[in-house]
Protein backbone atom coordinates (compact mmCIF):
# COMPACT_ATOMS: atom_id res chain seq x y z
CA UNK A 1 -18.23 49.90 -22.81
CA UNK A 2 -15.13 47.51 -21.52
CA UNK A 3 -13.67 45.42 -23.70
CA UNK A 4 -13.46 41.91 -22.51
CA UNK A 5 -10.36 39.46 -23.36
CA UNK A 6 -12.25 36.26 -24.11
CA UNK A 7 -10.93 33.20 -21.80
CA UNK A 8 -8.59 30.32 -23.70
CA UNK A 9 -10.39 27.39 -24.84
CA UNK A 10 -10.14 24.55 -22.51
CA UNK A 11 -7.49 22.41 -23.88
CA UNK A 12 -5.45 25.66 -23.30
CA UNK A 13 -6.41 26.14 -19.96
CA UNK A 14 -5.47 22.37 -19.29
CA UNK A 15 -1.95 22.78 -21.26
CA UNK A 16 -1.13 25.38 -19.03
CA UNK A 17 -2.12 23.90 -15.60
CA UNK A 18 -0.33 20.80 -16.75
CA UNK A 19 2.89 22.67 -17.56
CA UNK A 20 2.35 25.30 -14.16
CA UNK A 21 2.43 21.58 -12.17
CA UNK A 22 4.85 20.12 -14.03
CA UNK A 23 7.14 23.11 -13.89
CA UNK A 24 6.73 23.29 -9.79
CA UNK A 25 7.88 20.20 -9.21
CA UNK A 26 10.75 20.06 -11.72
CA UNK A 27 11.38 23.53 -9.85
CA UNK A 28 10.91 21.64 -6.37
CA UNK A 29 13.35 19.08 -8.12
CA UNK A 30 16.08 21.19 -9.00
CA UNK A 31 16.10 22.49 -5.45
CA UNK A 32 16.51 19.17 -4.13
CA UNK A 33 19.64 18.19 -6.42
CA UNK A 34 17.16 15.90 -8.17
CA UNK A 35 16.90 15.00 -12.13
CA UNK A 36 14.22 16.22 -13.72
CA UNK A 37 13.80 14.09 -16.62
CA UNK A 38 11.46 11.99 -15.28
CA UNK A 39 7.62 12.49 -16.34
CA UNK A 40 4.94 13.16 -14.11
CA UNK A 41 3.22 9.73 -12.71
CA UNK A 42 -0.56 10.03 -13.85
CA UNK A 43 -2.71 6.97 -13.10
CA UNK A 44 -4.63 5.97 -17.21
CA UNK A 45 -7.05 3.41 -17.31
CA UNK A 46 -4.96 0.87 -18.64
CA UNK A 47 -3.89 -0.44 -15.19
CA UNK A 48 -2.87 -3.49 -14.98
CA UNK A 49 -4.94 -6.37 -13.23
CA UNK A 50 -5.03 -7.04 -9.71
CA UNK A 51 -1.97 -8.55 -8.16
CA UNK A 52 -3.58 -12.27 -7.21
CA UNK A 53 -0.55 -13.24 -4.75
CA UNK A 54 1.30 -11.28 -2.04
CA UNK A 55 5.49 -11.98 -2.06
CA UNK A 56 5.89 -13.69 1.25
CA UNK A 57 8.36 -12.07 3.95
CA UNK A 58 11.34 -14.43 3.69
CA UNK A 59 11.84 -13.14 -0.19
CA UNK A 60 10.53 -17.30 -1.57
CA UNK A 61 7.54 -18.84 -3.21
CA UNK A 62 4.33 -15.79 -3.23
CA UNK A 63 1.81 -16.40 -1.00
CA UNK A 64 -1.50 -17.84 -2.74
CA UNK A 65 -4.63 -17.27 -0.05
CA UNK A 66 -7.01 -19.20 -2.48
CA UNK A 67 -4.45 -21.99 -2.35
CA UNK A 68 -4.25 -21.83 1.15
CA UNK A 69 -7.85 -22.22 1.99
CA UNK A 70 -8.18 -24.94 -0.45
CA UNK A 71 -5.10 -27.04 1.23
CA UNK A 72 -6.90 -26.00 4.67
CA UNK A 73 -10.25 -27.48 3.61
CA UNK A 74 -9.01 -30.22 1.86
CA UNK A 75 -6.08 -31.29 4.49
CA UNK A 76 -8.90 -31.43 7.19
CA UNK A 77 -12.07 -32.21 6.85
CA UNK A 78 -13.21 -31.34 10.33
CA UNK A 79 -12.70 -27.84 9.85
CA UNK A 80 -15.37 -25.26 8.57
CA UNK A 81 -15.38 -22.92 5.90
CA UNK A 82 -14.88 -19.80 8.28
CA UNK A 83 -12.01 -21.56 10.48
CA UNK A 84 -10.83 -22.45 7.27
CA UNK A 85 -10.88 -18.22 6.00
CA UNK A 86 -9.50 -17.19 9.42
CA UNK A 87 -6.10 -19.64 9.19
CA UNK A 88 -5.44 -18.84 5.92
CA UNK A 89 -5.58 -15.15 7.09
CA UNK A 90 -3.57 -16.03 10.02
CA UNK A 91 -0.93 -17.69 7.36
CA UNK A 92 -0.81 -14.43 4.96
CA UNK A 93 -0.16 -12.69 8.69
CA UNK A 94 2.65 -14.73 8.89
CA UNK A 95 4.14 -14.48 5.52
CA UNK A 96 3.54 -10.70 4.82
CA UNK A 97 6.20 -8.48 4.11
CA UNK A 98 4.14 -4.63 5.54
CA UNK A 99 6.32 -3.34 7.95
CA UNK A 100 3.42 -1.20 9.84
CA UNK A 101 -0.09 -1.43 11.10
CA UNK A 102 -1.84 0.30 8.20
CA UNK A 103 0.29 -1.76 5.76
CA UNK A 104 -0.79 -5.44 7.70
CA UNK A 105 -4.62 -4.29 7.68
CA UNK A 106 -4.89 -2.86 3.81
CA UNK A 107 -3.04 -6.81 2.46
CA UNK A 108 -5.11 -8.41 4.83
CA UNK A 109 -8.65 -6.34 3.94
CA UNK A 110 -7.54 -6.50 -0.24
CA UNK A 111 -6.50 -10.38 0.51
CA UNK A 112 -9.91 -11.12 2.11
CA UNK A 113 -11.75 -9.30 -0.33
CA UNK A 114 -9.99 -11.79 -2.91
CA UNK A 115 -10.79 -14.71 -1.55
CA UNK A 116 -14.07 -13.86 -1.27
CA UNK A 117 -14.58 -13.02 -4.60
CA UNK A 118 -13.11 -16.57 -5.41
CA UNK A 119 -15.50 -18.86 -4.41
CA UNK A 120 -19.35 -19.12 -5.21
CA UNK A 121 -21.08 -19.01 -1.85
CA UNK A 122 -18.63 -16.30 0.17
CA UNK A 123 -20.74 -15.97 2.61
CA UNK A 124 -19.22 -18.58 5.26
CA UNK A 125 -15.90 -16.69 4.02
CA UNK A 126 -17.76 -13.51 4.73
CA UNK A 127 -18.19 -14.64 8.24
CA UNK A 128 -14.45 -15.73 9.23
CA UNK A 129 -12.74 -12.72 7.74
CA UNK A 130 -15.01 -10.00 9.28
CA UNK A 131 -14.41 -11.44 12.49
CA UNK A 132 -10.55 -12.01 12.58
CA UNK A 133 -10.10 -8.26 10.43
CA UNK A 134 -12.36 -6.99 13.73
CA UNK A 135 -9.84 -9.36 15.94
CA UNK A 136 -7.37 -7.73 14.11
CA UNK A 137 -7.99 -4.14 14.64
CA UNK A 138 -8.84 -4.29 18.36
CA UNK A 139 -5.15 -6.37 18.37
CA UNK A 140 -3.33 -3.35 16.64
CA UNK A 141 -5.04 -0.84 18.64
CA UNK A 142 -4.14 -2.48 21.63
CA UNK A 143 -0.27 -3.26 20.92
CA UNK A 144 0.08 0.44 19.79
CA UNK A 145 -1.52 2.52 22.72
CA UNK A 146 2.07 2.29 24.61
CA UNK A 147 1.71 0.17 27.56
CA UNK A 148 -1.25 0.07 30.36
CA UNK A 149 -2.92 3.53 30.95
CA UNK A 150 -1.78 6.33 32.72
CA UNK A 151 2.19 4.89 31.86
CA UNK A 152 4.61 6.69 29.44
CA UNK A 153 5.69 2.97 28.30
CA UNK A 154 6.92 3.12 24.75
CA UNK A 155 5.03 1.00 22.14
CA UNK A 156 6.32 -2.03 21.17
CA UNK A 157 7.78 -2.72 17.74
CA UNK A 158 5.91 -3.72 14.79
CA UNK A 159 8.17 -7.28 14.77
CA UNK A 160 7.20 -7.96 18.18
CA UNK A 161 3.13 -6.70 17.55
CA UNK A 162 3.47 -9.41 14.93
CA UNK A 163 4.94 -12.05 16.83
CA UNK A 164 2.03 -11.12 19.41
CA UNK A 165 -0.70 -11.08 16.66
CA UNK A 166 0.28 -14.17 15.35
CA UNK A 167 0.47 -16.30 18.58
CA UNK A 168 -2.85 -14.56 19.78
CA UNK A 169 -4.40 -15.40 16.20
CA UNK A 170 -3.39 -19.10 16.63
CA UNK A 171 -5.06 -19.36 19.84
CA UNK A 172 -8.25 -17.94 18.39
CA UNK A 173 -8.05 -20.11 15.96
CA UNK A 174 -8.19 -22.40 18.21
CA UNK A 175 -10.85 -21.77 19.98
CA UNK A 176 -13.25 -21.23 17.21
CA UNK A 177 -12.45 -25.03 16.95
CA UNK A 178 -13.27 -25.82 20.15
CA UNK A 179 -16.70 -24.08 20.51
CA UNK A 180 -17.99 -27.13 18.86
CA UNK A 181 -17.47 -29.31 21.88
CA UNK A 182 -19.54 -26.71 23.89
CA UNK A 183 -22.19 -26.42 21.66
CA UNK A 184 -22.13 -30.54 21.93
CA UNK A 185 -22.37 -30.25 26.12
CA UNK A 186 -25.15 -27.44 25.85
CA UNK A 187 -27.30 -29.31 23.14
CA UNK A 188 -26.70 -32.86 24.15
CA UNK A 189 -28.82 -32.17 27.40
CA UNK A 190 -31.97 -31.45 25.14
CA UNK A 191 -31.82 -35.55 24.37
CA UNK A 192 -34.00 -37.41 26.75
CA UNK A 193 -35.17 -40.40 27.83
CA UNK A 194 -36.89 -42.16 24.96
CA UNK A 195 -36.35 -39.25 22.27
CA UNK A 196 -36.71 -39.59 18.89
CA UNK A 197 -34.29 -37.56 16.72
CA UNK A 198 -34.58 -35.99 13.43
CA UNK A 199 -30.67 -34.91 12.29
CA UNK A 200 -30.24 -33.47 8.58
CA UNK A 201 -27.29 -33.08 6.58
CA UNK A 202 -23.52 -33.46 7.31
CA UNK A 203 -22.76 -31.18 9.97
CA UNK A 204 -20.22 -32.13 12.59
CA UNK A 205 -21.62 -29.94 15.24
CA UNK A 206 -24.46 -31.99 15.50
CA UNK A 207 -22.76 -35.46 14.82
CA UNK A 208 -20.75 -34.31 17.77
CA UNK A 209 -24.20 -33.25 19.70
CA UNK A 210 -25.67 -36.67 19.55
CA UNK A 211 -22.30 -38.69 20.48
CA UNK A 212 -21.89 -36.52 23.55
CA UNK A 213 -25.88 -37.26 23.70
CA UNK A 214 -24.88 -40.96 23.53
CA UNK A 215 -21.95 -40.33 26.10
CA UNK A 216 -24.37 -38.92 28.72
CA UNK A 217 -27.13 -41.91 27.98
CA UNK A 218 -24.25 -44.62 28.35
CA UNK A 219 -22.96 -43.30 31.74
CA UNK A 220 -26.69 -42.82 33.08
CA UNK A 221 -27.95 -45.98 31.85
CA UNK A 222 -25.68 -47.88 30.72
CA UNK A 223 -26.33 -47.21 26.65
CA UNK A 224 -27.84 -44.92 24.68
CA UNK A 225 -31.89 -44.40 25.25
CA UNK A 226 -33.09 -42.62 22.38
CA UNK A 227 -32.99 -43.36 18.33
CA UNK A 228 -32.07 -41.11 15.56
CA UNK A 229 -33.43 -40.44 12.01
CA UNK A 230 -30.84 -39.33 9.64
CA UNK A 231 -31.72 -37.62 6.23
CA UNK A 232 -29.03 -37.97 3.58
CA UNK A 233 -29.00 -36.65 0.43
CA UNK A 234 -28.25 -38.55 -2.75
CA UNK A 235 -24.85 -39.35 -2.77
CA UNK A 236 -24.38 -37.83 -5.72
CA UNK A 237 -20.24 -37.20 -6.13
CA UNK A 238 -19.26 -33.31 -6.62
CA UNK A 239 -16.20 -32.20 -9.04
CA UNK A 240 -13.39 -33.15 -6.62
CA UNK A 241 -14.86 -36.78 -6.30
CA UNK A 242 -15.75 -36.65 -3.12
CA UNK A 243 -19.89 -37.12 -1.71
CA UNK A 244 -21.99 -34.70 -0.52
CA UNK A 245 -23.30 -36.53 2.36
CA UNK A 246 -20.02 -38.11 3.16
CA UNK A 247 -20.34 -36.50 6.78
CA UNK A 248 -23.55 -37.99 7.39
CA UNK A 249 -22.73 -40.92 6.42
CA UNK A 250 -19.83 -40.89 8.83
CA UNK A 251 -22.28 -39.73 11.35
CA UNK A 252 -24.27 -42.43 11.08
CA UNK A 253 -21.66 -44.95 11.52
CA UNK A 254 -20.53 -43.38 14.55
CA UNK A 255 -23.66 -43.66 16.19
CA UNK A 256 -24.06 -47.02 15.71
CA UNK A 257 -20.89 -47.50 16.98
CA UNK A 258 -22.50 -46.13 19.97
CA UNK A 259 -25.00 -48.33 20.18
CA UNK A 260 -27.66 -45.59 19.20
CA UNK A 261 -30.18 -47.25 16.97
CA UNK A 262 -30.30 -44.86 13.75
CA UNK A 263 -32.06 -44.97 10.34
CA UNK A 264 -31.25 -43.28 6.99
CA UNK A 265 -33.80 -41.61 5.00
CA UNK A 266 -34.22 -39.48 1.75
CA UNK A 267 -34.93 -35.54 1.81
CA UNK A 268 -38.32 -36.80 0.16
CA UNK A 269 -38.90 -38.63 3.23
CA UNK A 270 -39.27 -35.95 5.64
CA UNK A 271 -42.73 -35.12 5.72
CA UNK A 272 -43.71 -38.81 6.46
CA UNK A 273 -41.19 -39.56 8.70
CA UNK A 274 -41.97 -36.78 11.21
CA UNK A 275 -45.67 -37.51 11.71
CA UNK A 276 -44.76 -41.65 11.50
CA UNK A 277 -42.02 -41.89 13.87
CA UNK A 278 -43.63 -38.98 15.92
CA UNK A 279 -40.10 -37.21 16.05
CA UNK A 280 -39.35 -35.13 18.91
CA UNK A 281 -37.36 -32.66 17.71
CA UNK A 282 -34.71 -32.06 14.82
CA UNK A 283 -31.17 -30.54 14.54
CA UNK A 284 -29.37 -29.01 11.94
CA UNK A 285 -25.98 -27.60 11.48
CA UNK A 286 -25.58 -24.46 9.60
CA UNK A 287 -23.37 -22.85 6.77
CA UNK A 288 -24.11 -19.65 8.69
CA UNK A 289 -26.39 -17.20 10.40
CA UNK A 290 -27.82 -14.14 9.33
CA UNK A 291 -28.32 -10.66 11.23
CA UNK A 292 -31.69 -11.83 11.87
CA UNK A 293 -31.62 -14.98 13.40
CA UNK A 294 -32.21 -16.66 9.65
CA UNK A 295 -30.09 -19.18 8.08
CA UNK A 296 -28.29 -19.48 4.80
CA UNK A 297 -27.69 -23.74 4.57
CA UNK A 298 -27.38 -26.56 2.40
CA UNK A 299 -30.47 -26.44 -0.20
CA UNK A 300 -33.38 -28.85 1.78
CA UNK A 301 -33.26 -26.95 5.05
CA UNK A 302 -36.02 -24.24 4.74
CA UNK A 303 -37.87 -27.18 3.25
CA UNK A 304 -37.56 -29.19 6.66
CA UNK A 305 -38.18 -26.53 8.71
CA UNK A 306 -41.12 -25.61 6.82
CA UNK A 307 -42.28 -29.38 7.53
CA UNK A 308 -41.56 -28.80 11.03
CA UNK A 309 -43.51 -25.98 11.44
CA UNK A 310 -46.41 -27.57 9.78
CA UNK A 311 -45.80 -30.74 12.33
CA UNK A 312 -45.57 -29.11 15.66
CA UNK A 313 -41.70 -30.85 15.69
CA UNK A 314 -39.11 -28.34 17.52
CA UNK A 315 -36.45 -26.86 15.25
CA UNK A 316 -32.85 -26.37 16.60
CA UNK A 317 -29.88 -25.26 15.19
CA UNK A 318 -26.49 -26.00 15.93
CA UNK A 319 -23.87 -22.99 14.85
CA UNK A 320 -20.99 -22.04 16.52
CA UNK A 321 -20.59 -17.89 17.02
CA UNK A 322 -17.94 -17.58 14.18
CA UNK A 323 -20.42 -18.28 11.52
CA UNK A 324 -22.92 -15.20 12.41
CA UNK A 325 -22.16 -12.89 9.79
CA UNK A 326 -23.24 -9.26 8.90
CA UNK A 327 -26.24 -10.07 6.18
CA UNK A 328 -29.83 -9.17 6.45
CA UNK A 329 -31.56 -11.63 3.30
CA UNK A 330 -35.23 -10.91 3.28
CA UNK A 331 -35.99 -13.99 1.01
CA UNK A 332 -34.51 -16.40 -1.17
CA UNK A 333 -34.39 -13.90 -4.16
CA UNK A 334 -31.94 -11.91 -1.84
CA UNK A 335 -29.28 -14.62 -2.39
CA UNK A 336 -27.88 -13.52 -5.49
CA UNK A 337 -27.59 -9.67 -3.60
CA UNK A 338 -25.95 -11.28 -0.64
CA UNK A 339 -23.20 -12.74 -2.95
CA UNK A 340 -24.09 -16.36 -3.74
CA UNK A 341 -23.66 -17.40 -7.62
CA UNK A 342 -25.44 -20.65 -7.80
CA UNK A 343 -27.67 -22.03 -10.97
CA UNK A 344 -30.76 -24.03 -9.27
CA UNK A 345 -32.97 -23.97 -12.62
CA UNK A 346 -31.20 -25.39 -15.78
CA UNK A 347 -34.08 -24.37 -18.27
CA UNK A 348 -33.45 -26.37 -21.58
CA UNK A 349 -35.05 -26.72 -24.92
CA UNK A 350 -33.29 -30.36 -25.62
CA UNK A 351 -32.45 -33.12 -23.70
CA UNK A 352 -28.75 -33.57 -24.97
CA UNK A 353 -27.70 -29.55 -24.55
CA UNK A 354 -24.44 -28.81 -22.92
CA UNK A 355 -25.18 -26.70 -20.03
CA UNK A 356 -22.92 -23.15 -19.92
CA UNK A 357 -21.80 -21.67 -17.24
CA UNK A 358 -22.62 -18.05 -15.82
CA UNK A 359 -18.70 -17.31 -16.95
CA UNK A 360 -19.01 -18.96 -20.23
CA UNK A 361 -18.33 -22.58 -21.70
CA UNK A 362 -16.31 -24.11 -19.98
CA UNK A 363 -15.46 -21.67 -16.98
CA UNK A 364 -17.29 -20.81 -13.70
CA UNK A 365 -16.99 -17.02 -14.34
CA UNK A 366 -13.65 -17.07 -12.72
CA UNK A 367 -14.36 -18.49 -9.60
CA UNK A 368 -12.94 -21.44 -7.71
CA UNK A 369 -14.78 -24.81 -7.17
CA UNK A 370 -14.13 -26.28 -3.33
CA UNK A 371 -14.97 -29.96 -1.97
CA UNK A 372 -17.85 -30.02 -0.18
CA UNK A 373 -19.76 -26.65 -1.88
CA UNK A 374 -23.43 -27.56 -2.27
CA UNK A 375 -26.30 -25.20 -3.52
CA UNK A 376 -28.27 -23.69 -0.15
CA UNK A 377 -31.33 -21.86 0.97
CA UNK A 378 -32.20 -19.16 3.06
CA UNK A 379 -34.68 -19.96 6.09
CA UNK A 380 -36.32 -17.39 7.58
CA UNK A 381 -36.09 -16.74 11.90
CA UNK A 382 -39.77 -17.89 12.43
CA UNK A 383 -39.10 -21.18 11.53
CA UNK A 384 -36.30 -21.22 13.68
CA UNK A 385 -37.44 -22.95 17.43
CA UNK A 386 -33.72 -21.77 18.98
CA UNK A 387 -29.88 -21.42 18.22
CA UNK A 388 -27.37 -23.57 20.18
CA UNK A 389 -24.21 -22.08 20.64
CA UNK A 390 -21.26 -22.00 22.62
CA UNK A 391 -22.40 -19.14 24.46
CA UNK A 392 -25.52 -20.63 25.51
CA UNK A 393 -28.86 -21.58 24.07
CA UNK A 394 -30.30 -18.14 22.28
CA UNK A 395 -33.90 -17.12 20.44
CA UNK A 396 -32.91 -16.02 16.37
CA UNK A 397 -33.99 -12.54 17.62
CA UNK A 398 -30.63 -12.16 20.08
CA UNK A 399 -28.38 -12.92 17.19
CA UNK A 400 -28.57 -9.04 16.71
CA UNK A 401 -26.90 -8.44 20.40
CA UNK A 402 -24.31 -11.18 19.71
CA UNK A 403 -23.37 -8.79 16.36
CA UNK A 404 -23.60 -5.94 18.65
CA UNK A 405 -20.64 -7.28 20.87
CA UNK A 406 -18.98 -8.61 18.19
CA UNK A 407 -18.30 -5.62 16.19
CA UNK A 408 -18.35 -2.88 18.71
C-alpha cells in the first residue's frame, strides 16, 4: 500500500501562493529595472468612502453635482426636475477631467448614481439621467466610428468629441425645454367653446396649456370662452420657505390676466365640484410617467382621477417625453421599491412627540431636501383618459413603444 504525503494545511497553501505571486512580480520587477520594495496592492475592506465631488478640468474649485442641481432648481423655477438632472450632467461634462470615452461615461454613470441617491423622490432624476447617459452613448458611438461609412476617415479626438458632446448636449437641453410649448399647441385645441376646466396642482405644462387655450379663444372670439377650476393645496410653506402651490397660484393669476374667469378650490373640494360645475374635463401635469402608462405625482392625483372615473369627467395628462422613465410600480406599496423615501403616516402615542426621521434625529438619512419636493402617489393607466405630449396625443398603453425608441 502507497504511502500518501498529506497536503499542507491551508494557511500554508495560502503563504505559499502569496509568496509564488509576490515573488513573480518582484521577478517581473527586477527585469524591468524596477524597485521592488513596494508591497503588493490588495483591496481590505476598510476602503475609504465614496469620493462625493469630481476635481473639475481646469485644476479649481471640485465639481459638486448635488450643488449643481440645487442652484439649477432654485435659479429657475420654470425648469423641471429632469431638465434640471440633465444640465447638471451636461455641467460635470464640461468640467470633467477623463481624457477618453470609457472614462466620460463611468464619472458620468457613478455621478448620476449619486445624485440620485441624494434626494428622496429620484425618480424624476431617474428619468433625466437615463435619457442623456442613452444620449450619451449613441453620441460617443457616433464620434468614434471614424467618419461616414464606407470612408477610412480617422476619428476625431476626444477634445473635439467633447466640444461636440457638449454643444449637442446644450441643444438637447434645450429642447426638452421647449416640448412644453408643443404640448401647450397640441392640448390647447381640446378647450372648446363653453368648456369647463378642472386643472390640479402647479404644473407649468398645463398653466401654459390653458394660456395658449386663452390665446386661441381671444383671436377667435375676441376673449377667452371657457372657465377654469383650479385646485390648490394648502399653502402650507416647505423647509426652504417657499409654498407648495406657489405655481398654481401663479397660474391662476395669469389666467385672469387673460380674462379667463377661474376659481380656486381645496383638494377636499373635488368630488363636489365635478358633478356641480358639470366639469368637462381635467388636466394634470406630472412628476413622471411610468413604463405602463401610470403616473407617479404630487400626493392628491390618484385621488382625482379616481373621482373622475367615478364622474364620467375625461382625465388628461400633460408630460413632456423626458419624464417617461424605466419603472413598472404595480401599486402604491411599490413606491418604497421604486426608490421614493417619504413618511405619509406619523403614528404617535402623544400629542407633543418630536417626530424622527428615517436617518435619525435630526437628519433625513443622508439625503438632500429640494424646494418644491412634495409627497406623491402612484395612479394606475386605467384611470388615465390620454397622455399629451410633444409627440402627439398617446393612450398610457403606447408609453411602452415611446421606451422602445428611446432606449434602443
Amino acid at each position: 500500500m502507497f504511502w500518501r504525503r498529506p497536503l499542507p494545511p491551508f494557511t500554508s497553501f495560502r503563504a505559499f501562493i502569496t509568496k509564488m505571486a509576490t515573488g513573480d512580480l518582484e521577478g517581473n520587477r527586477e527585469q524591468a529595472g524596477e524597485p521592488t520594495s513596494q508591497p503588493l496592492a490588495i483591496r481590505t475592506t476598510d476602503s475609504k468612502p465614496e469620493t462625493t465631488t469630481t476635481t473639475s478640468q481646469d485644476g479649481s474649485a471640485p465639481f459638486d453635482i448635488v450643488e449643481t442641481y440645487k442652484n439649477l432648481l432654485l435659479s429657475d423655477p420654470d425648469i423641471s426636475m429632469p431638465v434640471a438632472a440633465i444640465e447638471a450632467l451636461i455641467a460635470l461634462l464640461g468640467s470633467t477631467p477623463a481624457t477618453t470615452a470609457m472614462e466620460t461615461v463611468s464619472v458620468v454613470r457613478s455621478q448620476a448614481e449619486r445624485l440620485r441617491r441624494a434626494v428622496p423622490n429620484p425618480i424624476p432624476l431617474t428619468a433625466g439621467t437615463d435619457l442623456f447617459q442613452q444620449y450619451l452613448l449613441r453620441s460617443l458611438k457616433g464620434q468614434t466610428t471614424g467618419g461616414p461609412a464606407g470612408t477610412a476617415a480617422p476619428p476625431p479626438s476626444f477634445d473635439a468629441t467633447r466640444q461636440h458632446l457638449l454643444r449637442n448636449s446644450r441643444l438637447f437641453a434645450a429642447r426638452a425645454k421647449a416640448a412644453r410649448d408643443a404640448i401647450a399647441d397640441r392640448g390647447s385645441g381640446y378647450v372648446l367653446d363653453g368648456s369647463v376646466v378642472l386643472a390640479a396642482g402647479s404644473s407649468r405644462t398645463v398653466a401654459a396649456l390653458l394660456l395658449r387655450a386663452a390665446d386661441r379663444h381671444t383671436a377667435r372670439w375676441g376673449s377667452p370662452r371657457f372657465r377654469v377650476v383650479h385646485v390648490l393645496d394648502d399653502g402650507k410653506n416647505d423647509d426652504h420657505g417657499t409654498t407648495t402651490n406657489r405655481g398654481g397660484v401663479a397660474a391662476v393669476s395669469a389666467l385672469r390676466a387673460r380674462g379667463v374667469p377661474t376659481a380656486t378650490i381645496g383638494p377636499e373640494a373635488a368630488a363636489h365640484v365635478l358633478s356641480a360645475a358639470r366639469v368637462d374635463m381635467v388636466f394634470v401635469g406630472t412628476e413622471v410617467v411610468v413604463q405602463n402608462g401610470g403616473l407617479l405625482s404630487r400626493m392628491g392625483t390618484f385621488q382625482l382621477a379616481t373621482l373622475c372615473r367615478a364622474a364620467g369627467t375625461p382625465f388628461y395628462v400633460a408630460a413632456e417625453t423626458h419624464k417617461i422613465v424605466r419603472l413598472y410600480p404595480l401599486s402604491q406599496a411599490d413606491l418604497p421599491r421604486c426608490g421614493v423615501q417619504q413618511d405619509i403616516l406619523d403614528f404617535r402615542t402623544d400629542d407633543d412627540g418630536e417626530r424622527v426621521e428615517a436617518g435619525g434625529k435630526g437628519e433625513a438619512g443622508g439625503r438632500t431636501e429640494l424646494p418644491g419636493q412634495v409627497p406623491v402617489d402612484y395612479t394606475p393607466p386605467g384611470l388615465i383618459s390620454a397622455i399629451i405630449t410633444e409627440q402627439g396625443v398617446k393612450n398610457p398603453a403606447a408609453v411602452y413603444d415611446m421606451l422602445l425608441d428611446i432606449y434602443t
